[in-house]
Protein backbone atom coordinates (compact mmCIF):
# COMPACT_ATOMS: atom_id res chain seq x y z
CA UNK A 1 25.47 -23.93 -21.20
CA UNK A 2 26.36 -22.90 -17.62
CA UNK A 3 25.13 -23.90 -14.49
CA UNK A 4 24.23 -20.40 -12.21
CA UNK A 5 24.39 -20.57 -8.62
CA UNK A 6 23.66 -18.67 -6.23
CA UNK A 7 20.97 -16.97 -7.79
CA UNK A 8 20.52 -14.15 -5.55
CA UNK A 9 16.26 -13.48 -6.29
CA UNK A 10 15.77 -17.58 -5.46
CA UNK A 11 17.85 -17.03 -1.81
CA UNK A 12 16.23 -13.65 -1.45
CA UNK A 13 12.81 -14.77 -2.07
CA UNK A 14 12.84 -18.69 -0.45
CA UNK A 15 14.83 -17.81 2.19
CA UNK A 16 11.86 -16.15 3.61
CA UNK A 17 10.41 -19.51 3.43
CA UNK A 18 12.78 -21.90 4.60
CA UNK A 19 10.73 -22.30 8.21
CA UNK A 20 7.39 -23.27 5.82
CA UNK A 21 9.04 -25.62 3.93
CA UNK A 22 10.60 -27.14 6.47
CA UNK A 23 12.30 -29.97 5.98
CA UNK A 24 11.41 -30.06 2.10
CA UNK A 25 13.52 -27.05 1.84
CA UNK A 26 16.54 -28.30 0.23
CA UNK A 27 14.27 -30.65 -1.83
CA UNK A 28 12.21 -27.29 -3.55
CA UNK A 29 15.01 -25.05 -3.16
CA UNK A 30 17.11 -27.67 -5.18
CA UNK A 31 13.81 -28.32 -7.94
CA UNK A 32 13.95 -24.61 -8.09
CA UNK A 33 17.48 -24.12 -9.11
CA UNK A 34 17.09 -27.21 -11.44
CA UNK A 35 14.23 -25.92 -13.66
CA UNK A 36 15.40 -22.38 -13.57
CA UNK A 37 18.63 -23.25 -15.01
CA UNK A 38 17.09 -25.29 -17.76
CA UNK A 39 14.69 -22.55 -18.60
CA UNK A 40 17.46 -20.39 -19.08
CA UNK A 41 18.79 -22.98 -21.14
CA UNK A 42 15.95 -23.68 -23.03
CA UNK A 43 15.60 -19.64 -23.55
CA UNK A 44 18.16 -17.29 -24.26
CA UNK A 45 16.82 -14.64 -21.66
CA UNK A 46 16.63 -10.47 -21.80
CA UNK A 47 17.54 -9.36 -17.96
CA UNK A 48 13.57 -8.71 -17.41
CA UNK A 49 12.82 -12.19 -18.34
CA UNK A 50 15.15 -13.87 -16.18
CA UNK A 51 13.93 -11.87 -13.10
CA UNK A 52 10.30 -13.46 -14.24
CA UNK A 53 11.72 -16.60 -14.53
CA UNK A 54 13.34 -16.80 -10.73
CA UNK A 55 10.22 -14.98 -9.38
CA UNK A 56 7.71 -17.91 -10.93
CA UNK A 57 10.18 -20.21 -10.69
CA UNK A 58 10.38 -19.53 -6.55
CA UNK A 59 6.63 -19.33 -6.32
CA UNK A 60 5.22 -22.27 -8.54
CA UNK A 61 4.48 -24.89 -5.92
CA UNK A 62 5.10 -23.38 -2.81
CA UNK A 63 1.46 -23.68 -2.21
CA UNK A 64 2.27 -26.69 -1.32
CA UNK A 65 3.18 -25.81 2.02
CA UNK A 66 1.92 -22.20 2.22
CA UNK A 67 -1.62 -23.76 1.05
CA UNK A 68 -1.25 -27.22 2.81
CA UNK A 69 -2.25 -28.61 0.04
CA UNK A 70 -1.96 -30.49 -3.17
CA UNK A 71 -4.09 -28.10 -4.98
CA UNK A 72 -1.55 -25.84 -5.01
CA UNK A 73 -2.16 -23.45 -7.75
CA UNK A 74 -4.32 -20.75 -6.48
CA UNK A 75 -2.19 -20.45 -3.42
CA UNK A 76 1.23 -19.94 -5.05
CA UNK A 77 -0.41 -17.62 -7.67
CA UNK A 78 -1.95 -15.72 -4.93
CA UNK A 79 1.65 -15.33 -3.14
CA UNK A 80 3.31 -14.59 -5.92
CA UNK A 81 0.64 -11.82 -7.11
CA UNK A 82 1.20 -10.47 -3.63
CA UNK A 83 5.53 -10.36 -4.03
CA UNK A 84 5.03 -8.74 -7.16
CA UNK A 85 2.66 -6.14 -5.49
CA UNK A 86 5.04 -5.71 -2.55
CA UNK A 87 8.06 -4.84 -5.11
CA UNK A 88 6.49 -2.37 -7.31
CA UNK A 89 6.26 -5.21 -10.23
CA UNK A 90 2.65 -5.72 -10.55
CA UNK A 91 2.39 -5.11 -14.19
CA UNK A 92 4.33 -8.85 -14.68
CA UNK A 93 1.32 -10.36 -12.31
CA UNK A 94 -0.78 -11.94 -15.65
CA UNK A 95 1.92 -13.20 -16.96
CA UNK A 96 3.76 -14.80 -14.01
CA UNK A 97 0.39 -16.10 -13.43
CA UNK A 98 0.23 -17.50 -16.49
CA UNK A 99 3.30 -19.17 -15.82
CA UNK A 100 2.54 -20.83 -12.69
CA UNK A 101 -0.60 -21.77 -13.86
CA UNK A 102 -0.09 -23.43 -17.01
CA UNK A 103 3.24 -25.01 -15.78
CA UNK A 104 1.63 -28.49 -15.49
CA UNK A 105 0.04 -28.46 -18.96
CA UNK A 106 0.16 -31.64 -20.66
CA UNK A 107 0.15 -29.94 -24.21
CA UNK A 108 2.62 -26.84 -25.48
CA UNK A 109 1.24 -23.39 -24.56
CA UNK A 110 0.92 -21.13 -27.43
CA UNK A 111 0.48 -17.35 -26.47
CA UNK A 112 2.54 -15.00 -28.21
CA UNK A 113 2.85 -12.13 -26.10
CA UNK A 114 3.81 -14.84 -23.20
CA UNK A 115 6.56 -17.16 -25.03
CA UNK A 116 7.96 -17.49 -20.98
CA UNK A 117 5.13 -19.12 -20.48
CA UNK A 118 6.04 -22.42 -22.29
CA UNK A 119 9.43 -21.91 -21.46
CA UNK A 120 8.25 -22.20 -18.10
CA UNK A 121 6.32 -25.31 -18.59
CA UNK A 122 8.87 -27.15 -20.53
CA UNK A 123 11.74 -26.19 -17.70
CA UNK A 124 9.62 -27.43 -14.93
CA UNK A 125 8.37 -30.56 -17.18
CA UNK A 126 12.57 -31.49 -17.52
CA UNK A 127 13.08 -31.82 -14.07
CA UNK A 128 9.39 -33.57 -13.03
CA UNK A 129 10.29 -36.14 -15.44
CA UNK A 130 13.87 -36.22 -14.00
CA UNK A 131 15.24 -35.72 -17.24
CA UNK A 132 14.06 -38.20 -19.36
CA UNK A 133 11.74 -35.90 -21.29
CA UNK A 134 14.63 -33.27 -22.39
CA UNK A 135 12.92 -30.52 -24.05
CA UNK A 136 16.19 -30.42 -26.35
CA UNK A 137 18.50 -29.71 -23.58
CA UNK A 138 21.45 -32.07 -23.87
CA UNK A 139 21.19 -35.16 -21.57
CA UNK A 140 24.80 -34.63 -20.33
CA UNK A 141 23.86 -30.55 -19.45
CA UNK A 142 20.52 -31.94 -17.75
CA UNK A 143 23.16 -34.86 -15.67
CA UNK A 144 25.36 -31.84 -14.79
CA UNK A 145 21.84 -29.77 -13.68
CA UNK A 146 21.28 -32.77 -11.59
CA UNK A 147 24.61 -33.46 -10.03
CA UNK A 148 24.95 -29.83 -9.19
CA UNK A 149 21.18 -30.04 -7.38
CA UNK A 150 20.47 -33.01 -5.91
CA UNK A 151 16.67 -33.96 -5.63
CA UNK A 152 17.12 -34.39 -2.14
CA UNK A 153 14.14 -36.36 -1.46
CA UNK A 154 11.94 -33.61 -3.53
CA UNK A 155 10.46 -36.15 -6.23
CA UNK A 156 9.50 -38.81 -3.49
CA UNK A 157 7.63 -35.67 -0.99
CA UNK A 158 5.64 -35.40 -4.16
CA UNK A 159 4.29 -39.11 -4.24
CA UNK A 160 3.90 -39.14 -0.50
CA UNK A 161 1.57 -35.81 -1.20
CA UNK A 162 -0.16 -37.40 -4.12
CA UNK A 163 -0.87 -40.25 -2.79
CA UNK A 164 -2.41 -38.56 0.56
CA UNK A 165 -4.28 -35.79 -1.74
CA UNK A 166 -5.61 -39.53 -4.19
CA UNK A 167 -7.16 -40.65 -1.18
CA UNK A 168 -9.14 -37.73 0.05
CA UNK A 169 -9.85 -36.85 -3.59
CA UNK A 170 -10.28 -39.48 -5.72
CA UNK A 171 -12.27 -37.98 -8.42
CA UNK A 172 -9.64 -35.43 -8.52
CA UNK A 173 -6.71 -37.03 -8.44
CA UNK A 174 -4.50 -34.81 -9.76
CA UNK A 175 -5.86 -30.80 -10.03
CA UNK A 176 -2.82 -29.21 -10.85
CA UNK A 177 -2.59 -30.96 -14.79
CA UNK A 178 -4.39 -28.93 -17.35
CA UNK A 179 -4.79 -30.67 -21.03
């Protein structure tokens, strides 16, 4: 298992951006580059598929900061629809969708004509749980992942978000899990 940086789609496409991250930048950037490398782990990937991959993989919470918020779903669905739109590739919108939608699903997705989908979830699900659920990747590649991309603060920025979106929300604390 290798370890692929630069990926030239994730500069390409975050690099545009880096001024509405701000200074979470290197944290997402980093979380990017983490789960896509365990996806293609997890997944051993056609061209087309890793192209999806880095394209979700870019888009999947930068709601965040494009939405201001921690319901940040619709938002990076919406951008994401509208890259794919921009570069002649809107045939992969429902299933990139699918992707960023169902990445925080608490149970495996089963869709056949979408297998990315839950290889997707369980890439992103690696890193959120800083590698102690593995998804079958070897602890020692997920370390490496890890040493190669530091979190750089990205798993804390997520508390501090929760925590503000708890507050304001508190019958919805969390809107991005599905069951």
């Amino acid at each position: 298992m290798v370890i692929e940086e630069p990926i030239s789609g994730v500069e390409e496409i975050l690099g545009r951006w880096q001024n509405e991250i701000g200074p979470d930048y290197a944290g997402y950037k980093n979380h990017v580059y983490r789960m896509i490398n365990f996806c293609f782990a997890l997944h051993n990937c056609t061209p087309e598929e890793r192209e999806k991959i880095i394209i979700a993989g870019c888009f999947h919470d930068l709601g965040i900061w494009t939405g201001h918020t921690f319901d940040y779903l619709p938002p990076s669905i919406a951008q994401a629809s509208t890259y794919l739109e921009e570069n002649n590739l809107a045939a992969w919108i429902p299933e990139i969708e699918l992707m960023i939608g169902e990445h925080h699903k608490l149970r495996k997705y089963c869709d056949e004509p979408h297998p990315l989908v839950e290889v997707f979830r369980q890439g992103d699900l690696v890193d959120f749980s800083l590698g102690l659920v593995t998804c079958g990747l070897p602890r020692s590649y997920i370390k490496s992942v890890k040493r190669h991309f530091p979190n750089a603060g990205f798993h804390k920025r997520l508390v501090q978000l929760e925590l503000g979106w708890f507050f304001g929300h508190p019958l919805n604390p969390v809107p991005v899990l599905k069951w």
